[in-house]
PDB file of N, CA and C in Angstrom:
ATOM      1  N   UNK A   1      62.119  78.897 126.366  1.00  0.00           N
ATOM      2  CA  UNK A   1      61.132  77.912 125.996  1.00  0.00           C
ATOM      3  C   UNK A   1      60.471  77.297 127.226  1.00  0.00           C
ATOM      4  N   UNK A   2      61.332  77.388 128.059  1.00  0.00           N
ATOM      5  CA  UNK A   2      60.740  76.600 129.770  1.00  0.00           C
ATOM      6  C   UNK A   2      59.320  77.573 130.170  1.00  0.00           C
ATOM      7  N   UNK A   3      59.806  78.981 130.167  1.00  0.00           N
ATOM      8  CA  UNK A   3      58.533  79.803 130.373  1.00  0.00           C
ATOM      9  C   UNK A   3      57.561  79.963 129.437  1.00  0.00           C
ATOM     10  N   UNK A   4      57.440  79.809 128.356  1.00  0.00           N
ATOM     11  CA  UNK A   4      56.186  79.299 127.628  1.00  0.00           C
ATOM     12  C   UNK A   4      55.520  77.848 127.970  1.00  0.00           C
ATOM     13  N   UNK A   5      56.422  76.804 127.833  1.00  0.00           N
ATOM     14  CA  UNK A   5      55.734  75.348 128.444  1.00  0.00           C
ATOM     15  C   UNK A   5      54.894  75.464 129.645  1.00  0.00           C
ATOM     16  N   UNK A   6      55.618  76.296 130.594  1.00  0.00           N
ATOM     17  CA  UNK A   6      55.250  76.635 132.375  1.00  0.00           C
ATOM     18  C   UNK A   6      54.235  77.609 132.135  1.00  0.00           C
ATOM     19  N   UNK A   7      53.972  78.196 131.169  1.00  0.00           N
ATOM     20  CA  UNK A   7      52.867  79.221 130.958  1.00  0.00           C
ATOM     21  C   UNK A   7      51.358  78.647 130.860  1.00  0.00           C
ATOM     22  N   UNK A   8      52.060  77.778 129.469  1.00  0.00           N
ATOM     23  CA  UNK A   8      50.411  76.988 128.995  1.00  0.00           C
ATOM     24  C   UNK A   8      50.172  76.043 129.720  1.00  0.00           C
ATOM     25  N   UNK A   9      51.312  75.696 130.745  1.00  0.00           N
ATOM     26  CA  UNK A   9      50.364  74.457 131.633  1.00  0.00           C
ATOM     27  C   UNK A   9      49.540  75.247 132.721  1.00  0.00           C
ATOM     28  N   UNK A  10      50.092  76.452 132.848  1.00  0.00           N
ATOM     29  CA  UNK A  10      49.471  77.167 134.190  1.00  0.00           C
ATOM     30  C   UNK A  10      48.026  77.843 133.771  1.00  0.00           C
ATOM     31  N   UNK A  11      47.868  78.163 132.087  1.00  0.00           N
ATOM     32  CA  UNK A  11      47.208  78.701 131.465  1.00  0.00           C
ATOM     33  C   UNK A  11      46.253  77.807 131.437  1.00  0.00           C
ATOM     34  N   UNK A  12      46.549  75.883 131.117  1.00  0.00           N
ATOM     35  CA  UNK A  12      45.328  75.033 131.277  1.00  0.00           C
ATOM     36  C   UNK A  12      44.673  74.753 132.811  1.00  0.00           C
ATOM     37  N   UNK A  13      45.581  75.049 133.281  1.00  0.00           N
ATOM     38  CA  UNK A  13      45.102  74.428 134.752  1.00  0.00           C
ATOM     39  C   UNK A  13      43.960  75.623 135.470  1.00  0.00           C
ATOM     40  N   UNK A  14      44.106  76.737 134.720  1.00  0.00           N
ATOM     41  CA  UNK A  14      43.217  77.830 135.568  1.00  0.00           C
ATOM     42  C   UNK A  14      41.971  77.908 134.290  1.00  0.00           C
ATOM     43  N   UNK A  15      42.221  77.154 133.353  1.00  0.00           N
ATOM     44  CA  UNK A  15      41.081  77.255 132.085  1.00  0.00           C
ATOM     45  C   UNK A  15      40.130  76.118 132.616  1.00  0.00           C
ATOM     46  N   UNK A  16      40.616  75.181 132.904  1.00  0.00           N
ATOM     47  CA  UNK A  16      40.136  73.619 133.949  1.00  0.00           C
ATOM     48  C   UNK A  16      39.654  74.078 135.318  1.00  0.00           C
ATOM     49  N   UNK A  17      40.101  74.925 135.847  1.00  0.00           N
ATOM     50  CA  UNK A  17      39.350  75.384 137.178  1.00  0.00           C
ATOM     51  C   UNK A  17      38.198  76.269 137.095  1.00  0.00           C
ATOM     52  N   UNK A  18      38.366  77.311 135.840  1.00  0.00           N
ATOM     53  CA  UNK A  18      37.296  78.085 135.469  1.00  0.00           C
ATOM     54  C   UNK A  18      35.846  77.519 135.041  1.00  0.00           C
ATOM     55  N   UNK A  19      36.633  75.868 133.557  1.00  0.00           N
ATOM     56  CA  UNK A  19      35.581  75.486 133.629  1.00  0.00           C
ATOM     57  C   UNK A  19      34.768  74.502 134.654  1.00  0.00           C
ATOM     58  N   UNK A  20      35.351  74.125 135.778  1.00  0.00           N
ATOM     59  CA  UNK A  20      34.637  73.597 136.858  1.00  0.00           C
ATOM     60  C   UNK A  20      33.666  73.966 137.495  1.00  0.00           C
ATOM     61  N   UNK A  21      34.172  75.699 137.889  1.00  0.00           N
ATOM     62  CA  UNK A  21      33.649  76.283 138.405  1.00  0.00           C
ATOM     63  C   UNK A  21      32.206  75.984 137.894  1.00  0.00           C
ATOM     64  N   UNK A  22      32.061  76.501 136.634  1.00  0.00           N
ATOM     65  CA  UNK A  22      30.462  76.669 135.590  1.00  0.00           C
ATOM     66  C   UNK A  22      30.057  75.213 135.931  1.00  0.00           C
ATOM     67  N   UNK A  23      30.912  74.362 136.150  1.00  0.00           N
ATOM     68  CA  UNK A  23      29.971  72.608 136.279  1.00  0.00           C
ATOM     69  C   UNK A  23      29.458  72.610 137.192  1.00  0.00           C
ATOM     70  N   UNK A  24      30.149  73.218 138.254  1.00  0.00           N
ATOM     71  CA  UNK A  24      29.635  72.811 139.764  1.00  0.00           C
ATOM     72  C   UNK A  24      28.171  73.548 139.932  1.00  0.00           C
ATOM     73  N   UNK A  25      28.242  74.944 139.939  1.00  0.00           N
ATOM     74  CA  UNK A  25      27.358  75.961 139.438  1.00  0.00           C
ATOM     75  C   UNK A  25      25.889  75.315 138.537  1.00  0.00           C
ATOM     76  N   UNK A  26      26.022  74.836 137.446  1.00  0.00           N
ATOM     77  CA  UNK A  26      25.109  74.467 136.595  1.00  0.00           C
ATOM     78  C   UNK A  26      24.544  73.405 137.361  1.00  0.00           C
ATOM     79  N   UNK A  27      24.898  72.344 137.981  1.00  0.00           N
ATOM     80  CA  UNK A  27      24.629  71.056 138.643  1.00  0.00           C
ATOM     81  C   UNK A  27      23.221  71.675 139.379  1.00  0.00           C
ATOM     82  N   UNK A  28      23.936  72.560 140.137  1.00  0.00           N
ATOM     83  CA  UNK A  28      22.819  72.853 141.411  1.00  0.00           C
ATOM     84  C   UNK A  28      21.880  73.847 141.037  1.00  0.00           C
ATOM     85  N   UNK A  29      21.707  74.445 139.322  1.00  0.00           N
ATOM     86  CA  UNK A  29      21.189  75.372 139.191  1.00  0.00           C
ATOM     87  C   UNK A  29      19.875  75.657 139.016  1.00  0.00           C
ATOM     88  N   UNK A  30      19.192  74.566 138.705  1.00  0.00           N
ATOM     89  CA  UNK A  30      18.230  73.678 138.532  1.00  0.00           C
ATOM     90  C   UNK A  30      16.819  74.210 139.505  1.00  0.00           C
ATOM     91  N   UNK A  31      17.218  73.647 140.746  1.00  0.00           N
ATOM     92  CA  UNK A  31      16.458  73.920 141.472  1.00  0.00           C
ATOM     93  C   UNK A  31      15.712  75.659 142.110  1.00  0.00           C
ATOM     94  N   UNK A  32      16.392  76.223 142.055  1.00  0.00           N
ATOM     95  CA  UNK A  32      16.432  77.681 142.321  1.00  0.00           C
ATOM     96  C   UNK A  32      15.276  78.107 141.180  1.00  0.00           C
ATOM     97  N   UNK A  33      14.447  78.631 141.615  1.00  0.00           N
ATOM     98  CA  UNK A  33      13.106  79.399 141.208  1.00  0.00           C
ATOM     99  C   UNK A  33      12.892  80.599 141.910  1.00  0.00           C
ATOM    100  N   UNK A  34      13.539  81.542 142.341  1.00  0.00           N
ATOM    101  CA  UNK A  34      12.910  82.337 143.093  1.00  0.00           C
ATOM    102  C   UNK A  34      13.551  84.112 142.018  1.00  0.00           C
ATOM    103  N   UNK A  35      14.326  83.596 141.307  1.00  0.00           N
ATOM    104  CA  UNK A  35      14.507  85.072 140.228  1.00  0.00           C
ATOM    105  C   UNK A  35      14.310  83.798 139.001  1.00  0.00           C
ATOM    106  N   UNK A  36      13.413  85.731 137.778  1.00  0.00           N
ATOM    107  CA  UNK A  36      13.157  85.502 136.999  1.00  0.00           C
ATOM    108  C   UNK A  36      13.876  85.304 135.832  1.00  0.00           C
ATOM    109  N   UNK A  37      14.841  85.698 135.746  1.00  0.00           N
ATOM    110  CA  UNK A  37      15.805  85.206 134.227  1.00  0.00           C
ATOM    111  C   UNK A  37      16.408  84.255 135.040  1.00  0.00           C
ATOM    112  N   UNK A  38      16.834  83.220 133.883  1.00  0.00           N
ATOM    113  CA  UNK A  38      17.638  82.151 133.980  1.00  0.00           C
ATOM    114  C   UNK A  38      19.206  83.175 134.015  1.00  0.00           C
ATOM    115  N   UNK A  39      19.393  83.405 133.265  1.00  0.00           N
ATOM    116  CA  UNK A  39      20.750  84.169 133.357  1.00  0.00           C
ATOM    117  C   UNK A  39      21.295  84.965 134.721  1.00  0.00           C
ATOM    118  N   UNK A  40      20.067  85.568 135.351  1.00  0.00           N
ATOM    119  CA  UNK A  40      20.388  86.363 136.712  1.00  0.00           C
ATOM    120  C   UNK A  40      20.095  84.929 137.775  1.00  0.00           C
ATOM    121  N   UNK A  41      19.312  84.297 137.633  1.00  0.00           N
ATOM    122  CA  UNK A  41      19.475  82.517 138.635  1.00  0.00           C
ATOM    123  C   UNK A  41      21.058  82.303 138.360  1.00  0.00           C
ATOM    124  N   UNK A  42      21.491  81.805 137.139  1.00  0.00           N
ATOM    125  CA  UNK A  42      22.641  81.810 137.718  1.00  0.00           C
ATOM    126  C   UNK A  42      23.612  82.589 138.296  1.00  0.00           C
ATOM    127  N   UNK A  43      23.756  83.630 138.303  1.00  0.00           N
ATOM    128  CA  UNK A  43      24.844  84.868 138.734  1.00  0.00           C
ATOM    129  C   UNK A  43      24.058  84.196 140.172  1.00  0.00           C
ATOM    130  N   UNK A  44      23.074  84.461 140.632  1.00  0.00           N
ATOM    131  CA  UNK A  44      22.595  84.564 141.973  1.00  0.00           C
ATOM    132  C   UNK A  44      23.217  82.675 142.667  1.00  0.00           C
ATOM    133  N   UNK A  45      23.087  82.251 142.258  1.00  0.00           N
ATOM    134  CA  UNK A  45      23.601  80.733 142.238  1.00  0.00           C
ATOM    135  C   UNK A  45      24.846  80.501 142.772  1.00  0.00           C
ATOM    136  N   UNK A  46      25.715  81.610 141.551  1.00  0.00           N
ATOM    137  CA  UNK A  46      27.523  81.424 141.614  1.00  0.00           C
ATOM    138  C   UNK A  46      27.879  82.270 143.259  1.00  0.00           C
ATOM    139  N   UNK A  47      27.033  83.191 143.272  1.00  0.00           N
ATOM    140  CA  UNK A  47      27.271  84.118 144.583  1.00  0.00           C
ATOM    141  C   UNK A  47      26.885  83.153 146.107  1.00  0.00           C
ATOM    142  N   UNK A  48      26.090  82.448 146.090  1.00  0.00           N
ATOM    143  CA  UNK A  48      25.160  81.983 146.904  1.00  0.00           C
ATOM    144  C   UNK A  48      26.448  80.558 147.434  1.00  0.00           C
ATOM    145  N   UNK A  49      26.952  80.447 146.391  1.00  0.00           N
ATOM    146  CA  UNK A  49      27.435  79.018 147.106  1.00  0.00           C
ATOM    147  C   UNK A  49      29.260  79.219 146.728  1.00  0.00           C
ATOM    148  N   UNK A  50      29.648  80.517 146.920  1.00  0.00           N
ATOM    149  CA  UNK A  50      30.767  80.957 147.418  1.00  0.00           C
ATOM    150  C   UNK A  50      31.709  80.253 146.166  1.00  0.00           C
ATOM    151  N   UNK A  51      31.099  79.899 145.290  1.00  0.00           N
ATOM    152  CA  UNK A  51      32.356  79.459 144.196  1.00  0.00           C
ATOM    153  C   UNK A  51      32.586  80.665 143.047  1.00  0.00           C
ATOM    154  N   UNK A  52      32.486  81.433 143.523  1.00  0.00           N
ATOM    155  CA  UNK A  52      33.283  83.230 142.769  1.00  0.00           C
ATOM    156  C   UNK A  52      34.217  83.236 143.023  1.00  0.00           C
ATOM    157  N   UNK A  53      35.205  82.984 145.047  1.00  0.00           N
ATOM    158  CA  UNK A  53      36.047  82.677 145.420  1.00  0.00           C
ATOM    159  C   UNK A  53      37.199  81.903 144.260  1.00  0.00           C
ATOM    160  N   UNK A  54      36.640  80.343 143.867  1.00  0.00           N
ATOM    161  CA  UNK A  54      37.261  80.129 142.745  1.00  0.00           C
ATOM    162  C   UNK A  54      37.170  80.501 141.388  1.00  0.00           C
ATOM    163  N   UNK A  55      36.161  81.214 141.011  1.00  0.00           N
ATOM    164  CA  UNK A  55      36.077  81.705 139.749  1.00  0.00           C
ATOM    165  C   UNK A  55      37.238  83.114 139.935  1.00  0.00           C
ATOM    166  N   UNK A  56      37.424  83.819 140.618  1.00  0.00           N
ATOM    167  CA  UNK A  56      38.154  85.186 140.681  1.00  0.00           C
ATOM    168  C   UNK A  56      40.089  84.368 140.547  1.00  0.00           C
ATOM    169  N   UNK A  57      40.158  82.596 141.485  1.00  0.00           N
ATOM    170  CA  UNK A  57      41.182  82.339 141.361  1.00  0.00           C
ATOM    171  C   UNK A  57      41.563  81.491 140.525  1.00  0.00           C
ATOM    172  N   UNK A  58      40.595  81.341 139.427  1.00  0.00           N
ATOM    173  CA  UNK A  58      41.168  80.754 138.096  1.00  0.00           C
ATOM    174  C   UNK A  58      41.747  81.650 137.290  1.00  0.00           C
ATOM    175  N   UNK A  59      40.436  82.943 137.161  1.00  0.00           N
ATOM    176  CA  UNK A  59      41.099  84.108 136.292  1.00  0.00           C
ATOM    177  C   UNK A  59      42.489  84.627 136.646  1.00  0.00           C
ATOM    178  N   UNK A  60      42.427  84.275 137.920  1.00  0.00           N
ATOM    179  CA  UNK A  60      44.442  85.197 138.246  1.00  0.00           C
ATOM    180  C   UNK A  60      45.478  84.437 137.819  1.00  0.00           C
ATOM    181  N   UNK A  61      44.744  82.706 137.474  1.00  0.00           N
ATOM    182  CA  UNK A  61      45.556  81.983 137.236  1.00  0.00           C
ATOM    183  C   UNK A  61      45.965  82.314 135.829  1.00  0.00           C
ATOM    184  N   UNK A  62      44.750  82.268 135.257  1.00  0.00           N
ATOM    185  CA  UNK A  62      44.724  81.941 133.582  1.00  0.00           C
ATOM    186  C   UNK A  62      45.701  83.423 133.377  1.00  0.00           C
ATOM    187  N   UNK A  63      45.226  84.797 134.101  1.00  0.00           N
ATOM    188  CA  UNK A  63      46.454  85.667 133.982  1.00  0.00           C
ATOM    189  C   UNK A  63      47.753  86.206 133.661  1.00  0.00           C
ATOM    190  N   UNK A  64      47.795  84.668 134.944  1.00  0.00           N
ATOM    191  CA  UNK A  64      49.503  84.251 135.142  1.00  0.00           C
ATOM    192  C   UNK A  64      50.418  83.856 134.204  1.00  0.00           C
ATOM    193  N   UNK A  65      49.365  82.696 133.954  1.00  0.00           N
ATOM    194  CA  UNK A  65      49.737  81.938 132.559  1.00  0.00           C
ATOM    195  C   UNK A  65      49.818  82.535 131.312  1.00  0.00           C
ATOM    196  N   UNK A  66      49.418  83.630 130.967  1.00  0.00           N
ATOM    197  CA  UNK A  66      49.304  84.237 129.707  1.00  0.00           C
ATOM    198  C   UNK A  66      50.454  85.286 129.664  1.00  0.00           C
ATOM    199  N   UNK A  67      50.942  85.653 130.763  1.00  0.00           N
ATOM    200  CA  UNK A  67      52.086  86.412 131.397  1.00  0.00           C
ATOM    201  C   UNK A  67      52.849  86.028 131.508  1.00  0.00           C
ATOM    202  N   UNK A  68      53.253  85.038 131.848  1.00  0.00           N
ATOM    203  CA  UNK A  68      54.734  83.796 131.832  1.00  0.00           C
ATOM    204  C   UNK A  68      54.727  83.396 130.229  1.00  0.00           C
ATOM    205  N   UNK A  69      53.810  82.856 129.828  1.00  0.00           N
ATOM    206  CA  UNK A  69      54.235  82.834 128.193  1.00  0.00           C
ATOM    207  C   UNK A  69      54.241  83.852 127.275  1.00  0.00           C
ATOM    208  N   UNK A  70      53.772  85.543 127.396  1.00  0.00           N
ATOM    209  CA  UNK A  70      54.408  86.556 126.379  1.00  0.00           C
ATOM    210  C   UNK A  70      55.939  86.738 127.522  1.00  0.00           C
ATOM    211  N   UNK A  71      55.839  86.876 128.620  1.00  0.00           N
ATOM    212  CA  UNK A  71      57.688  86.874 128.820  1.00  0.00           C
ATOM    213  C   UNK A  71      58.616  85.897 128.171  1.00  0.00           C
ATOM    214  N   UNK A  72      58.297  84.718 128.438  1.00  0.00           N
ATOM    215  CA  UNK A  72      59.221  83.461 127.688  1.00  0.00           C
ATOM    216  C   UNK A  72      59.020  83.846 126.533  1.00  0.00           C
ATOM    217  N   UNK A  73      58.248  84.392 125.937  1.00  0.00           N
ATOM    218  CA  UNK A  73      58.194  84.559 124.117  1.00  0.00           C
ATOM    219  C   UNK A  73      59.463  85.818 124.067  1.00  0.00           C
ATOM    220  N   UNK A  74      59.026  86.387 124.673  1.00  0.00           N
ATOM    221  CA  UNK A  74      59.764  88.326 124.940  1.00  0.00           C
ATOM    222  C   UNK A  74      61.286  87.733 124.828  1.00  0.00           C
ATOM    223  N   UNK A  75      61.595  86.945 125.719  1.00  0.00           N
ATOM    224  CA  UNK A  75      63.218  86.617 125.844  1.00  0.00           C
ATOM    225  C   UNK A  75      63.751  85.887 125.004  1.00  0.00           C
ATOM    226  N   UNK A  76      62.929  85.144 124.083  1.00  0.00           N
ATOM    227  CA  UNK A  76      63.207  84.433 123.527  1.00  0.00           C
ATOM    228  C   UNK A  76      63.601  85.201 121.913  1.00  0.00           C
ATOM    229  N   UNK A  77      62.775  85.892 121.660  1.00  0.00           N
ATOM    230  CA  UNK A  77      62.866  87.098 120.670  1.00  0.00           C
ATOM    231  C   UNK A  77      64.390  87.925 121.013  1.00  0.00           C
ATOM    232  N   UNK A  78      64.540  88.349 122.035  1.00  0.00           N
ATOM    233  CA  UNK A  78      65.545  89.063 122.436  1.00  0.00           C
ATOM    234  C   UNK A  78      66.744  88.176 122.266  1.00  0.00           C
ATOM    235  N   UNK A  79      66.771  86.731 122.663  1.00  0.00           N
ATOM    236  CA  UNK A  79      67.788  86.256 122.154  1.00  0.00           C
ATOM    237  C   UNK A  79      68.142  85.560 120.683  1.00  0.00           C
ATOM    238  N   UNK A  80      67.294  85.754 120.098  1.00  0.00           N
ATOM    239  CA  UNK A  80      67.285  85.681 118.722  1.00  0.00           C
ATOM    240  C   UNK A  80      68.267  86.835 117.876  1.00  0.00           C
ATOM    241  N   UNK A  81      68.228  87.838 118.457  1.00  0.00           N
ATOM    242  CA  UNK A  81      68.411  89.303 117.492  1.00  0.00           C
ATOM    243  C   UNK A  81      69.626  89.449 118.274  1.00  0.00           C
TER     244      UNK A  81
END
């Protein structure tokens, strides 16, 4: 049960960094006129001001977290039976 609790907190904390990432990103997105879709402004945006860095280390987080809680589930099953 410890590794499921330790899962979903690790699972919120990289879901909270992911969605930062998009806040920080959107804030400054505004200004940028120089590509034509809004959708490719932002990709060009997220690249430009090096917060992919944290977008690549939320996803390993949120990963983690989803991996520590099917193991704690896994053992927990196993000691059931």
């Amino acid at each position: 049960m410890k590794k499921i609790i330790s899962g979903a907190s690790i699972l919120l904390a990289g879901s909270i960094l992911f969605l930062s990432a998009f806040i920080a990103t959107s804030n400054i997105f505004a200004p940028i006129a120089s590509v034509s879709a809004s959708y490719d402004r932002f990709w060009v945006m997220f690249s430009d001001t090096k917060i992919s860095i944290v977008l690549v280390v939320s996803i390993i987080t949120m990963i983690a977290g989803i991996a520590l809680i099917l193991w704690g589930n896994h053992e927990s099953d196993k000691r059931r039976k």
